[in-house]
C-alpha atoms as a PDB file:
ATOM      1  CA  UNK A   1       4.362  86.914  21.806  1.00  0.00           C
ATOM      2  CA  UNK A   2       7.039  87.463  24.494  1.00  0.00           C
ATOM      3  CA  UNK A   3       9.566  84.511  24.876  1.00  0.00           C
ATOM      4  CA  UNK A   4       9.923  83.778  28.622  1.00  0.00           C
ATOM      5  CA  UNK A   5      13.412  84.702  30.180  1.00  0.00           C
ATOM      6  CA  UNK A   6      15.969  82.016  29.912  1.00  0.00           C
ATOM      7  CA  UNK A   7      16.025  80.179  33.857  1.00  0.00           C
ATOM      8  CA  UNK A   8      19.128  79.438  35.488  1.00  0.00           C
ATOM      9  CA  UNK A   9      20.079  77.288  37.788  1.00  0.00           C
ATOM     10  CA  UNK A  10      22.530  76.591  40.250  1.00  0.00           C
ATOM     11  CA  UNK A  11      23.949  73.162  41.704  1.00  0.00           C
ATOM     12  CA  UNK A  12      26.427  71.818  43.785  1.00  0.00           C
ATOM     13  CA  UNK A  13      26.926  68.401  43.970  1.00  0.00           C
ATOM     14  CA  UNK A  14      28.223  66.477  47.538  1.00  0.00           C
ATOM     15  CA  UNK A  15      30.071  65.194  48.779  1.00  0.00           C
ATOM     16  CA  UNK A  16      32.591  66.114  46.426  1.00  0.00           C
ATOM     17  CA  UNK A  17      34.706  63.248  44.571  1.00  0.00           C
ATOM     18  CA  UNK A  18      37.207  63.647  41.999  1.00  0.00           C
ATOM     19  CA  UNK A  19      36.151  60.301  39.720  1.00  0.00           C
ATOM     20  CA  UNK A  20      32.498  60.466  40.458  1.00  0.00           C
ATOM     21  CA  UNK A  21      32.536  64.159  38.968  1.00  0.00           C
ATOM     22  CA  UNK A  22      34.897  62.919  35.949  1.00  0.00           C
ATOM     23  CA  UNK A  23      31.922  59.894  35.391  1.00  0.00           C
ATOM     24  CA  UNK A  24      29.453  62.049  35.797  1.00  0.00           C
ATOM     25  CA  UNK A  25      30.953  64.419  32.725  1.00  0.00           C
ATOM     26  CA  UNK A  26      32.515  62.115  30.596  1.00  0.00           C
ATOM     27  CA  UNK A  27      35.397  62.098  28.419  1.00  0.00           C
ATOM     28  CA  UNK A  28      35.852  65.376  27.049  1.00  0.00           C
ATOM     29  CA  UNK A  29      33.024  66.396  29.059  1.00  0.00           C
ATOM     30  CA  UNK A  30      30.842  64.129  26.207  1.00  0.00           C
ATOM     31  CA  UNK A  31      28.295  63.458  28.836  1.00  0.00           C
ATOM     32  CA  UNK A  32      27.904  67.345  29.952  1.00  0.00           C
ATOM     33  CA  UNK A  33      27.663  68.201  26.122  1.00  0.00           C
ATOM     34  CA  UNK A  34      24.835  65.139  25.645  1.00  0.00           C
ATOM     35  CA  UNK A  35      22.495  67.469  28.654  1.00  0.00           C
ATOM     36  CA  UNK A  36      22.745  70.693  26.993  1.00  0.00           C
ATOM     37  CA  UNK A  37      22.353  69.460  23.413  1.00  0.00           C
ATOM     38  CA  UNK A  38      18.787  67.220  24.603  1.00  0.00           C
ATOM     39  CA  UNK A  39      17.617  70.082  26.512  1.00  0.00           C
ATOM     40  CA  UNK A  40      18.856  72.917  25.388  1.00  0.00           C
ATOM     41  CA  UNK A  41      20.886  74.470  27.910  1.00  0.00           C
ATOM     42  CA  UNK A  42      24.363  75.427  28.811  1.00  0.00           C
ATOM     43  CA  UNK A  43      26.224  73.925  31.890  1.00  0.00           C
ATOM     44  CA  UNK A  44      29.094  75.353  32.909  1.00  0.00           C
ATOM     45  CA  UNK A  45      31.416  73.897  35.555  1.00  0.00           C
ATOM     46  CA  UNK A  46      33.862  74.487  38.364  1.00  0.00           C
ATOM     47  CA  UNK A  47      35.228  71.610  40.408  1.00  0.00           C
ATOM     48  CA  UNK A  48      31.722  70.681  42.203  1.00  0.00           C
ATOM     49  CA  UNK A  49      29.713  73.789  41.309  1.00  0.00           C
ATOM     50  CA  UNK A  50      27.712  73.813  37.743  1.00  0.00           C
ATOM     51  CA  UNK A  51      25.549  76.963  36.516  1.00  0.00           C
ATOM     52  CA  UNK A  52      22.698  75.645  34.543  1.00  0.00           C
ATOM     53  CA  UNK A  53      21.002  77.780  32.200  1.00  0.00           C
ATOM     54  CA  UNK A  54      18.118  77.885  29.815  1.00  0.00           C
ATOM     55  CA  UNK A  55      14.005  76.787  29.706  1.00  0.00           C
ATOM     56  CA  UNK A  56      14.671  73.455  30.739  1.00  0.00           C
ATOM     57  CA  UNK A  57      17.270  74.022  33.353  1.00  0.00           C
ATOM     58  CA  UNK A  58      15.510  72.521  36.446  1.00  0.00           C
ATOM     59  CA  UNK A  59      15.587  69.567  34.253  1.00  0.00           C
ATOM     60  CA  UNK A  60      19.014  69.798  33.765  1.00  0.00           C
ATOM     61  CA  UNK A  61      19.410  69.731  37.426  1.00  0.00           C
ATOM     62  CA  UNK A  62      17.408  66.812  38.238  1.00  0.00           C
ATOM     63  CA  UNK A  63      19.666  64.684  35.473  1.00  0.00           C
ATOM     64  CA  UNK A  64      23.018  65.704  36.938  1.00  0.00           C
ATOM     65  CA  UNK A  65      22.437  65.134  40.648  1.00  0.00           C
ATOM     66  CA  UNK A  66      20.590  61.606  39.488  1.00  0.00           C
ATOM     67  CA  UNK A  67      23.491  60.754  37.487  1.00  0.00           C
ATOM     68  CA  UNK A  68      25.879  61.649  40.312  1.00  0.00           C
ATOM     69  CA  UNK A  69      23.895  59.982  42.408  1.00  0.00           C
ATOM     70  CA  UNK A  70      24.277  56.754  40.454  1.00  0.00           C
ATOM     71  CA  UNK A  71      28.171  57.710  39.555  1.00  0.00           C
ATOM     72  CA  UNK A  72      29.794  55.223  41.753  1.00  0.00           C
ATOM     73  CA  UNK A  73      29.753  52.604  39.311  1.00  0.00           C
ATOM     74  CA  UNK A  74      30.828  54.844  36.645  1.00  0.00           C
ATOM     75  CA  UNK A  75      28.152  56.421  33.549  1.00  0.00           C
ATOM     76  CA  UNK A  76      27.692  55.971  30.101  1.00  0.00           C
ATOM     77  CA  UNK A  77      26.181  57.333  27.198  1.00  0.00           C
ATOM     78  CA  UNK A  78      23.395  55.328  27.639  1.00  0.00           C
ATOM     79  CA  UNK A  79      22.561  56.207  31.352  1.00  0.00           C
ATOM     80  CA  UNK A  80      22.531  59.511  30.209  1.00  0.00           C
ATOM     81  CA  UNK A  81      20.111  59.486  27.611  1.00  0.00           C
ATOM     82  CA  UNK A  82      17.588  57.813  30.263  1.00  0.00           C
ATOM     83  CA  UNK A  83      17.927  60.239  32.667  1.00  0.00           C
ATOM     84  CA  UNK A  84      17.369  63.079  30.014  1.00  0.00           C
ATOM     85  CA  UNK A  85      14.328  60.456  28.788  1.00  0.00           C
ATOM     86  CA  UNK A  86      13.026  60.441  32.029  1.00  0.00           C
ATOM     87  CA  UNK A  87      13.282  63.703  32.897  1.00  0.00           C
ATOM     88  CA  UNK A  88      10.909  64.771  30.421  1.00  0.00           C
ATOM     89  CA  UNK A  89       8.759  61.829  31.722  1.00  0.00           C
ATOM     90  CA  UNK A  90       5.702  63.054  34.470  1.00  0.00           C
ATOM     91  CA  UNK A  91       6.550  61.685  38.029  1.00  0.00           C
ATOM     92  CA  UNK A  92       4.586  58.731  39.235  1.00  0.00           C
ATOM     93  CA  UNK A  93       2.131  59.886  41.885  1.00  0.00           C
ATOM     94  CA  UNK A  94       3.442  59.150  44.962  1.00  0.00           C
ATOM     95  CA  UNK A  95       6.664  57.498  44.074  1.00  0.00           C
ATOM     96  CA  UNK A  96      10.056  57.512  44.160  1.00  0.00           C
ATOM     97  CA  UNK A  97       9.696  59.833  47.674  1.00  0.00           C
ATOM     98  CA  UNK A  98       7.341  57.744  49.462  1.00  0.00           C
ATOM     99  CA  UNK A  99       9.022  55.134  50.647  1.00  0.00           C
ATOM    100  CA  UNK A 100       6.235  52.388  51.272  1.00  0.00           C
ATOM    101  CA  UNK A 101       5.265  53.211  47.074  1.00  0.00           C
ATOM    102  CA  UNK A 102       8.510  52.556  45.982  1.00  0.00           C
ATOM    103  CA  UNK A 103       8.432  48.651  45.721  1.00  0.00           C
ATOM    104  CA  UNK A 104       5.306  49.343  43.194  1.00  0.00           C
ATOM    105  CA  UNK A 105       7.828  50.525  40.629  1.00  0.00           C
ATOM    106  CA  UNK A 106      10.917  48.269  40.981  1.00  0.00           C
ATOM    107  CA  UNK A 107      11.642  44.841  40.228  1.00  0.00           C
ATOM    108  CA  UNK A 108      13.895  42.585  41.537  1.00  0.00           C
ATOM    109  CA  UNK A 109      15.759  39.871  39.578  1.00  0.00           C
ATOM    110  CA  UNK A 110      18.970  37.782  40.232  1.00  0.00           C
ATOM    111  CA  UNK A 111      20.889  40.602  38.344  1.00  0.00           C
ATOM    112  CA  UNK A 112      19.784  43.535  39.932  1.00  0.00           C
ATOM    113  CA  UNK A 113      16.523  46.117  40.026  1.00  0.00           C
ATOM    114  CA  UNK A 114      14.614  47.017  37.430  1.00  0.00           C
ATOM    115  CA  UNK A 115      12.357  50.085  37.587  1.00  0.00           C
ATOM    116  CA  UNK A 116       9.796  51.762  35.942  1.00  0.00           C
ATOM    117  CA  UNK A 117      10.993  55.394  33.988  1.00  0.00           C
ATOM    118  CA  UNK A 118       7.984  57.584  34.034  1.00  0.00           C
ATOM    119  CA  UNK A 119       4.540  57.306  35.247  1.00  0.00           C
ATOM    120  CA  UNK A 120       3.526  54.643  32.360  1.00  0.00           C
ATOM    121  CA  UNK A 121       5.863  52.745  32.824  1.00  0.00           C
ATOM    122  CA  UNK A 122       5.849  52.799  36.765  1.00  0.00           C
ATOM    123  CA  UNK A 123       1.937  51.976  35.888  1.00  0.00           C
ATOM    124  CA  UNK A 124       2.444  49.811  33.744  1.00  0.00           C
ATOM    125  CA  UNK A 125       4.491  47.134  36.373  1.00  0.00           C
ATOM    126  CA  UNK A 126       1.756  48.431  39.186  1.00  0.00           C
ATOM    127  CA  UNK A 127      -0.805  47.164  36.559  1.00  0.00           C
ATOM    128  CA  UNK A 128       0.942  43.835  36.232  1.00  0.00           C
ATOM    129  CA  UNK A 129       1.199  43.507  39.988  1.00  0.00           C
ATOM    130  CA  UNK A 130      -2.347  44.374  40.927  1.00  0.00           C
ATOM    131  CA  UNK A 131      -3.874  42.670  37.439  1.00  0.00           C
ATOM    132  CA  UNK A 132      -4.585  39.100  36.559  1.00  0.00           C
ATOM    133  CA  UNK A 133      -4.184  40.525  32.510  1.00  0.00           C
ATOM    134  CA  UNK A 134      -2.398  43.440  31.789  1.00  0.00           C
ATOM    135  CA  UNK A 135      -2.025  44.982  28.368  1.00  0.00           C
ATOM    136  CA  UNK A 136       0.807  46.694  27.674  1.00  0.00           C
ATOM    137  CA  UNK A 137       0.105  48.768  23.903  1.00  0.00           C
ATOM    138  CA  UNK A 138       2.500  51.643  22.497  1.00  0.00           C
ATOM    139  CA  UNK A 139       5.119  52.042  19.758  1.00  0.00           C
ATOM    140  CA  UNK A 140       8.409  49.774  19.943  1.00  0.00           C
ATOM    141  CA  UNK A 141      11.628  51.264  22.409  1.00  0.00           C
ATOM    142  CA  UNK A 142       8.512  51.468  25.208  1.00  0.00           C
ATOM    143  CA  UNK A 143       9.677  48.803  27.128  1.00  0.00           C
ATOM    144  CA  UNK A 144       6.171  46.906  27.268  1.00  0.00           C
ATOM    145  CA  UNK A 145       8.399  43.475  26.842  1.00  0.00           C
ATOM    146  CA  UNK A 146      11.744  43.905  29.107  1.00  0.00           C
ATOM    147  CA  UNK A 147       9.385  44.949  31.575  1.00  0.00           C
ATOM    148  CA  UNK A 148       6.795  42.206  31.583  1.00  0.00           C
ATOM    149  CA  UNK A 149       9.738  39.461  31.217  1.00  0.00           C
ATOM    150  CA  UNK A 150      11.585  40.939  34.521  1.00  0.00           C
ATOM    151  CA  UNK A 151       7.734  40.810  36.304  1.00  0.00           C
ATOM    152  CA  UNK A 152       7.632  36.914  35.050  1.00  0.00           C
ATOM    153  CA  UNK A 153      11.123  36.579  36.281  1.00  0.00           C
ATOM    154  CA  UNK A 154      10.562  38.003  39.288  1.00  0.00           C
ATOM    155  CA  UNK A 155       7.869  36.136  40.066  1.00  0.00           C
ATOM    156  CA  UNK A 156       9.154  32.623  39.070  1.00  0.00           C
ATOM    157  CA  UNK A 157      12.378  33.920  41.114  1.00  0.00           C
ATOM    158  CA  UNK A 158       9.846  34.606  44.329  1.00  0.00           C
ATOM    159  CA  UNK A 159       7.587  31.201  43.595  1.00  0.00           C
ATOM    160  CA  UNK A 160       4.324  32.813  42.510  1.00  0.00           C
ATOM    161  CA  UNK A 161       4.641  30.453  39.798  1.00  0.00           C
ATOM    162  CA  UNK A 162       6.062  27.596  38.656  1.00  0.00           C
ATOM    163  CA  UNK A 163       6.795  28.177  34.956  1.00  0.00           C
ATOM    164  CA  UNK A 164       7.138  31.465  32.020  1.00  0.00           C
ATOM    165  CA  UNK A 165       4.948  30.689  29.039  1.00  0.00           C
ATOM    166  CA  UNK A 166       6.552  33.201  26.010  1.00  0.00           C
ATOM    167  CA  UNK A 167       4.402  33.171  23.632  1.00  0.00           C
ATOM    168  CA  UNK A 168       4.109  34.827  19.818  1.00  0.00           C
ATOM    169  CA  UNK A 169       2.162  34.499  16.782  1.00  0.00           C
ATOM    170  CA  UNK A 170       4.849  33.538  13.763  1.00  0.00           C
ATOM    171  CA  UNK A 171       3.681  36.284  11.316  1.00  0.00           C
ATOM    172  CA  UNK A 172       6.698  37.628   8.846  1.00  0.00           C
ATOM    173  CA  UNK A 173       6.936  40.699   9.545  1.00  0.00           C
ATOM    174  CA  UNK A 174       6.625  41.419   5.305  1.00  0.00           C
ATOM    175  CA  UNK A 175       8.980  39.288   4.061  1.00  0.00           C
ATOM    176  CA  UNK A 176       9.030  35.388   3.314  1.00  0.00           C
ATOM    177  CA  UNK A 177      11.499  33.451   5.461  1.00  0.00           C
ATOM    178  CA  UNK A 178      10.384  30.094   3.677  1.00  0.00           C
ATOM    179  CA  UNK A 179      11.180  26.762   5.517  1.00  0.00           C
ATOM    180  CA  UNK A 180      12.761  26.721   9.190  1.00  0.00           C
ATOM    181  CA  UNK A 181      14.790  23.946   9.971  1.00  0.00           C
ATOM    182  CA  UNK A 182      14.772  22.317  13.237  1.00  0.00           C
ATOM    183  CA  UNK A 183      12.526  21.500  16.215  1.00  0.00           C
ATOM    184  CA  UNK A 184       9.630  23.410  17.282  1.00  0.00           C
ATOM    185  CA  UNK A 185      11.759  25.500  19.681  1.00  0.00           C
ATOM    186  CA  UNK A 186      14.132  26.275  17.235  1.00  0.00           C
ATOM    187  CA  UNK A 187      11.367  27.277  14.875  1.00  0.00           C
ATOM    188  CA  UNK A 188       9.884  29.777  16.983  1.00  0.00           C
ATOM    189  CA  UNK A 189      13.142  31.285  18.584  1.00  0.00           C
ATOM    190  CA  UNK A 190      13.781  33.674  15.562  1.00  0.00           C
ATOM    191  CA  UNK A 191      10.451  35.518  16.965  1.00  0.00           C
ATOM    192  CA  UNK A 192      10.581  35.122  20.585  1.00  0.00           C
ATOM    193  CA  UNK A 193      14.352  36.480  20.225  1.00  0.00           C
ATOM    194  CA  UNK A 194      13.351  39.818  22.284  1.00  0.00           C
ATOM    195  CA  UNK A 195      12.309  37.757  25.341  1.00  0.00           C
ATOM    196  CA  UNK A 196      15.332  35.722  25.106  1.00  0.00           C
ATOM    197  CA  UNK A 197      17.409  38.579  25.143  1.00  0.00           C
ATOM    198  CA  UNK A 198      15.498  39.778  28.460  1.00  0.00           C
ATOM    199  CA  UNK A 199      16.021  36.763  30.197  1.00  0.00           C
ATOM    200  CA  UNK A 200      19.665  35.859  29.461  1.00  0.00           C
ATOM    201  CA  UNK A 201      20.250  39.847  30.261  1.00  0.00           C
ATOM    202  CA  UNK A 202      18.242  39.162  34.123  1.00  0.00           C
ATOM    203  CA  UNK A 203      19.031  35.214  34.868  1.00  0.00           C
ATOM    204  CA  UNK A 204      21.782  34.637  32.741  1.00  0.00           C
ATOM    205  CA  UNK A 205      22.709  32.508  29.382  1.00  0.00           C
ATOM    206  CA  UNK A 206      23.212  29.320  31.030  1.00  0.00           C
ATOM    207  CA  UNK A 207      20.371  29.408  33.664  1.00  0.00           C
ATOM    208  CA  UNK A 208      17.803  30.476  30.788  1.00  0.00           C
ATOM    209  CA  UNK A 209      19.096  27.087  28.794  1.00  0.00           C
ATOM    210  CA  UNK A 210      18.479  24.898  32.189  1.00  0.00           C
ATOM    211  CA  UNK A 211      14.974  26.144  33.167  1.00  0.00           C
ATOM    212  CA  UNK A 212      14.028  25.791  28.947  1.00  0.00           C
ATOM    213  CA  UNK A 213      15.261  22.157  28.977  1.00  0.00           C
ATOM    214  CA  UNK A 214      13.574  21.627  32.282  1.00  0.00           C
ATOM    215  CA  UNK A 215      10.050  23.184  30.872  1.00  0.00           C
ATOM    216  CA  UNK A 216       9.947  25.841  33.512  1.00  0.00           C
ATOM    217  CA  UNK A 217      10.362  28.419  30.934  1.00  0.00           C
ATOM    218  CA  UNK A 218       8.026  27.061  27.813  1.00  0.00           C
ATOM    219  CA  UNK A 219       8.206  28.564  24.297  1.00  0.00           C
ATOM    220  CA  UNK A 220       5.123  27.892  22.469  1.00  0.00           C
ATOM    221  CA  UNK A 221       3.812  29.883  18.993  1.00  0.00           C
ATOM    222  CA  UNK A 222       0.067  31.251  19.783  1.00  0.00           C
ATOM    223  CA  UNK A 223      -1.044  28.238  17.129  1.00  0.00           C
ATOM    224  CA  UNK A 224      -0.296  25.830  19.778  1.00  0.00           C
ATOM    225  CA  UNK A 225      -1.630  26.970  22.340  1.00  0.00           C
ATOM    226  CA  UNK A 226      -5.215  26.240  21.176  1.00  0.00           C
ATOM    227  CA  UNK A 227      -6.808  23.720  23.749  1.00  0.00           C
ATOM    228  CA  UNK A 228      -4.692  24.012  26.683  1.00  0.00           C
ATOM    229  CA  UNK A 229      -5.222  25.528  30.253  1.00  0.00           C
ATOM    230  CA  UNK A 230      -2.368  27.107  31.654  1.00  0.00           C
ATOM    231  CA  UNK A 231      -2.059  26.906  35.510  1.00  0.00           C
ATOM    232  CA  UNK A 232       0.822  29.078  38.206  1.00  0.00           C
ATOM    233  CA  UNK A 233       2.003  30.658  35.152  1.00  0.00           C
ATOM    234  CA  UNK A 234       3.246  33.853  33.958  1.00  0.00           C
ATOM    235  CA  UNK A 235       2.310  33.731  30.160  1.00  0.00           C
ATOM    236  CA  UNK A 236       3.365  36.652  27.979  1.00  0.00           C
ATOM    237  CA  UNK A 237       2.301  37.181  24.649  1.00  0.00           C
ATOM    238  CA  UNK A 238       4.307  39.516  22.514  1.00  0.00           C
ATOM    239  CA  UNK A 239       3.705  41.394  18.947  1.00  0.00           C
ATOM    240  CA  UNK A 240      -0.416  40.917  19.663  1.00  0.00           C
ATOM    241  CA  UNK A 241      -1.166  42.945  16.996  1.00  0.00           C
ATOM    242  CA  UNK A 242      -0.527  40.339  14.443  1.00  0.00           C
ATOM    243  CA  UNK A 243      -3.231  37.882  16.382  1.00  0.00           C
ATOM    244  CA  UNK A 244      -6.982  37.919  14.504  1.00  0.00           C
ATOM    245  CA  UNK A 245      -9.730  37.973  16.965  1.00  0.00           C
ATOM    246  CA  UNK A 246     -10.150  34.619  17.172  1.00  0.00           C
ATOM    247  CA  UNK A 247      -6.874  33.856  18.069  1.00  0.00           C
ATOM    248  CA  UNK A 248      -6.719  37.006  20.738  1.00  0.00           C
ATOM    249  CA  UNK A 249      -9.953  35.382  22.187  1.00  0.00           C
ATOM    250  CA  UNK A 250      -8.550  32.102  22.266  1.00  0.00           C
ATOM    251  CA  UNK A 251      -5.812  32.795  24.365  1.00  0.00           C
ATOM    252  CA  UNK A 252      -7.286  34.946  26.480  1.00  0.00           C
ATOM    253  CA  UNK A 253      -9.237  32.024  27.684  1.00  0.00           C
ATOM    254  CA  UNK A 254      -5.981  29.680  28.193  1.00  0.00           C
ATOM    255  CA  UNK A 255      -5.670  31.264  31.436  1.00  0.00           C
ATOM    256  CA  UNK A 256      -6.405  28.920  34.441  1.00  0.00           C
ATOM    257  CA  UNK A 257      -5.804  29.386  38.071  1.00  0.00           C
ATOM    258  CA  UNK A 258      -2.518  31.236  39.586  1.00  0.00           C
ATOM    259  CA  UNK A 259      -2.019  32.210  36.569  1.00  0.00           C
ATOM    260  CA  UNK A 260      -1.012  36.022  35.278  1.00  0.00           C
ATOM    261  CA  UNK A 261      -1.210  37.030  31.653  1.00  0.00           C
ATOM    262  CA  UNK A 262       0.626  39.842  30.010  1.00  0.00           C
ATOM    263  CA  UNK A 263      -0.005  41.208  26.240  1.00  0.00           C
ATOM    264  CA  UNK A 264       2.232  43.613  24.582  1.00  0.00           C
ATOM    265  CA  UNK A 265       1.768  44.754  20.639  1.00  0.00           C
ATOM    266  CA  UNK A 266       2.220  48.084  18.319  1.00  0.00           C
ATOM    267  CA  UNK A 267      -1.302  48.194  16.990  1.00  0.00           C
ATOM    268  CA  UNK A 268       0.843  50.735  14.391  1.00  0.00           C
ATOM    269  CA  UNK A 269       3.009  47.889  13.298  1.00  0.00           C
ATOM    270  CA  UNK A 270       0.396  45.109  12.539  1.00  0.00           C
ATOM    271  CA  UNK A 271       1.673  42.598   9.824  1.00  0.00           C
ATOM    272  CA  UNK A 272      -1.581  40.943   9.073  1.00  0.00           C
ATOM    273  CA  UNK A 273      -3.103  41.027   6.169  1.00  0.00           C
ATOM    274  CA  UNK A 274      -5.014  44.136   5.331  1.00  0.00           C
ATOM    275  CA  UNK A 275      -8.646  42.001   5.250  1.00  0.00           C
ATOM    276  CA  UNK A 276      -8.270  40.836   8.955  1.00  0.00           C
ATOM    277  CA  UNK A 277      -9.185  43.567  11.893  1.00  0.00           C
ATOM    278  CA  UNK A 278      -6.269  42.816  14.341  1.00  0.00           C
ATOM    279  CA  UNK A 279      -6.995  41.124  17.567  1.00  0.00           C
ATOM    280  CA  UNK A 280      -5.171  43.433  19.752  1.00  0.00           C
ATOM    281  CA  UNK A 281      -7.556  46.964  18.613  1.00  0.00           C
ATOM    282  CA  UNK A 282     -10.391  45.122  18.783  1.00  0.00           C
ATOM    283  CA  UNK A 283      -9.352  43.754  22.663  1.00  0.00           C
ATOM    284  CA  UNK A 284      -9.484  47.726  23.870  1.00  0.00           C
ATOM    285  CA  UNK A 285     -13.021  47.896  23.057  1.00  0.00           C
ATOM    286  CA  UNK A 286     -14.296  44.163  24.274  1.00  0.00           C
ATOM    287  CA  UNK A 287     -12.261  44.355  27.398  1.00  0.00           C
ATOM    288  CA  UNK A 288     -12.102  47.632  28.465  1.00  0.00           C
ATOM    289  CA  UNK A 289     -13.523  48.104  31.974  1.00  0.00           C
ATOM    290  CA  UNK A 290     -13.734  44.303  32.724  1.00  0.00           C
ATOM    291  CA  UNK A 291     -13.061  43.634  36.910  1.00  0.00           C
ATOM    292  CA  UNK A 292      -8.805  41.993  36.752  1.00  0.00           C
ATOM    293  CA  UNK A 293      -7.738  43.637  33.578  1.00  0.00           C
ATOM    294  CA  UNK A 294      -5.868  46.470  32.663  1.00  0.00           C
ATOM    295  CA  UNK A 295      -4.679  48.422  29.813  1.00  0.00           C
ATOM    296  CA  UNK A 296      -1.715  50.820  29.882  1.00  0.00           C
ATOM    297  CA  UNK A 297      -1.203  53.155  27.067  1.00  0.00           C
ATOM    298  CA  UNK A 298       2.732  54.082  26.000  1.00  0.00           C
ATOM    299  CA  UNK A 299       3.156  57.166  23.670  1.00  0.00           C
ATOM    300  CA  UNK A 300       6.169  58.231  21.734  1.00  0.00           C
ATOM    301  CA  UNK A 301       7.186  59.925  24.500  1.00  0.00           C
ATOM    302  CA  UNK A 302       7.814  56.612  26.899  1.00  0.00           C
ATOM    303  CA  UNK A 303      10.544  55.868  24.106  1.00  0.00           C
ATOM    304  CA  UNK A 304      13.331  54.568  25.910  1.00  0.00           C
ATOM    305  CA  UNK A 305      15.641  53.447  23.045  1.00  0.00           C
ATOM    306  CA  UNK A 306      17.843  55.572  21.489  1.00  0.00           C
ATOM    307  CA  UNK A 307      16.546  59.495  20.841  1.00  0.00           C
ATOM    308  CA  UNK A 308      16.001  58.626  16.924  1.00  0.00           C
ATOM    309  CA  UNK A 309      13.743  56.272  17.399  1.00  0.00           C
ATOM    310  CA  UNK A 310      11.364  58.765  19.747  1.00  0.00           C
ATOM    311  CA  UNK A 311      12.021  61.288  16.761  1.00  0.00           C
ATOM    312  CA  UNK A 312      10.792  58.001  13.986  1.00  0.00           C
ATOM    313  CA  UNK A 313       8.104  57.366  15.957  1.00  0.00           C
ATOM    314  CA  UNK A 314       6.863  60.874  16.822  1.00  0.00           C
ATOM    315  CA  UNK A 315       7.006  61.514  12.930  1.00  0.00           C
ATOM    316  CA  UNK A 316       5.092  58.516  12.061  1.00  0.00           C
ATOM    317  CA  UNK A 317       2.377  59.609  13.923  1.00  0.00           C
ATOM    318  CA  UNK A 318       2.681  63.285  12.414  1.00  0.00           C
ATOM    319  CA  UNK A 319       2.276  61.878   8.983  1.00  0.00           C
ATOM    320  CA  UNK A 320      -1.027  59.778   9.656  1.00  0.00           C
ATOM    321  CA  UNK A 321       0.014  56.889   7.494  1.00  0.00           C
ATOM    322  CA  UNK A 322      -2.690  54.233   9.086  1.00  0.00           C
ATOM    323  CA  UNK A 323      -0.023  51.500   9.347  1.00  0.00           C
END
């Protein structure tokens, strides 16, 4: 089998600026050094001017003139690993070039613009949009949760509704954390602590502790929830996978009028007990097709965390375990 001819590629980036190329490359030329060693090429430089070469050169390309692009404000480590990420990642159709697509994919909180890396995820936030429920089902690092918390944000933000319902079934995940102390809140807050993070990250620390005491944002664990109708809300229930049937079914139908749902889970990572069929896999089949609901699908390669955990996850699924 003949092994096709390296491809090189050559760039130069403008205008021209001193700091924004010494951002851009890092110290030591780190950053330069984190491009070839992700995708296997070599970049050389000179001043403005970089020769690209290898299989995934045009790659290459794309991440350097994004990250220039974006250079202003300096780069790190971790903008760099995105762009690599989402280089790899297929284009959303139609977006970012057409302008009138672009708002599908981007959304706009008090701290800036979040958007969508990738066509899932890009989906994924059209789905939200367009859907009453949206489910939101891949391995952990996907994003399903930042992004559905900066939708509810961005929707309280733009008065499409008048509260954030986070909600989470409290299952250990394997071990035995015993008695909580506290209120219910307080209680629940060790598992909603991803969607906390999100929101003091987009409205801020102080903000997020006004709108809780004022019941705007509500914290509530799926037990509670039983008997309630839930009205211009944004409700998002996390880690689905460790909801039974019954309990996926009966918050499903806590949804009143105004009202958008979002459920995110790792049907890989359920921490039910083996007996019970999880809630979440058995939702794919029941709903799937239904008029208002949608279902995006993240693999191991929408990983967005750090590159180890796309490597974890890709080997977990290699190996077959059934977890």
């Amino acid at each position: 089998m003949s092994v096709p001819a390296p491809t090189a590629r050559e760039l130069s980036l403008e205008p021209a600026d001193n700091e924004r190329l010494a951002a851009l490359c890092g110290p030591l030329d780190d950053h330069l050094r984190q491009v070839e060693n992700r995708l296997g090429v070599s970049v050389h430089r000179r001043g403005s001017l970089f020769q690209v070469s290898g299989a995934r050169a045009d790659d290459a390309v794309k991440v350097l003139r994004q990250l220039y692009g974006r250079s202003v404000g300096g780069v790190t480590p971790e903008d760099v690993h995105l762009a690599i990420q989402e280089a790899g990642m297929p284009a959303p159709a139609g977006v970012p070039d057409a302008p009138g697509r672009a708002d599908e994919v981007q959304v706009q909180t008090a701290r800036g613009t979040i958007r969508g890396r990738g066509a899932n995820q890009a989906g994924y936030l059209a789905a939200i949009r367009q859907a009453d429920l949206t489910f939101g089902i891949g391995p952990a690092g996907t994003g399903k949760t930042y992004l559905a918390v900066a939708c509810a944000v961005e929707a309280l933000q733009a008065d499409r509704v008048r509260r954030i319902v986070l909600v989470r079934p409290a299952v250990e995940a394997g071990e035995r954390l015993g008695f909580l102390p506290g209120d219910l809140t307080q209680k629940v807050d060790p598992y909603l602590r991803p969607m906390y993070d999100a929101l003091y990250e987009m409205i801020g620390f102080d903000k997020v502790s006004r709108l809780i005491e004022r019941n705007v944002i509500e914290v509530a664990p799926l037990a509670f929830m039983r008997g309630r109708t839930l009205n211009d809300a944004f409700i998002i229930l996390d880690e689905a996978q460790n909801t039974t049937i019954e309990q996926m079914k009966m918050f499903l139908t806590r949804i009143g009028f105004g009202s958008k749902a979002v459920v995110t889970g790792d049907v890989t990572q359920t921490d039910l007990p083996s007996s019970r069929v999880s809630g979440l896999r058995h939702v794919i089949d029941v709903l799937r097709g239904v008029n208002g609901v949608a279902f995006t699908m993240f693999t191991s390669h929408d990983v967005v965390r750090h590159p180890l955990v796309q490597r974890i996850v890709q080997a977990y699924e290699r190996a077959g375990d059934g977890l």
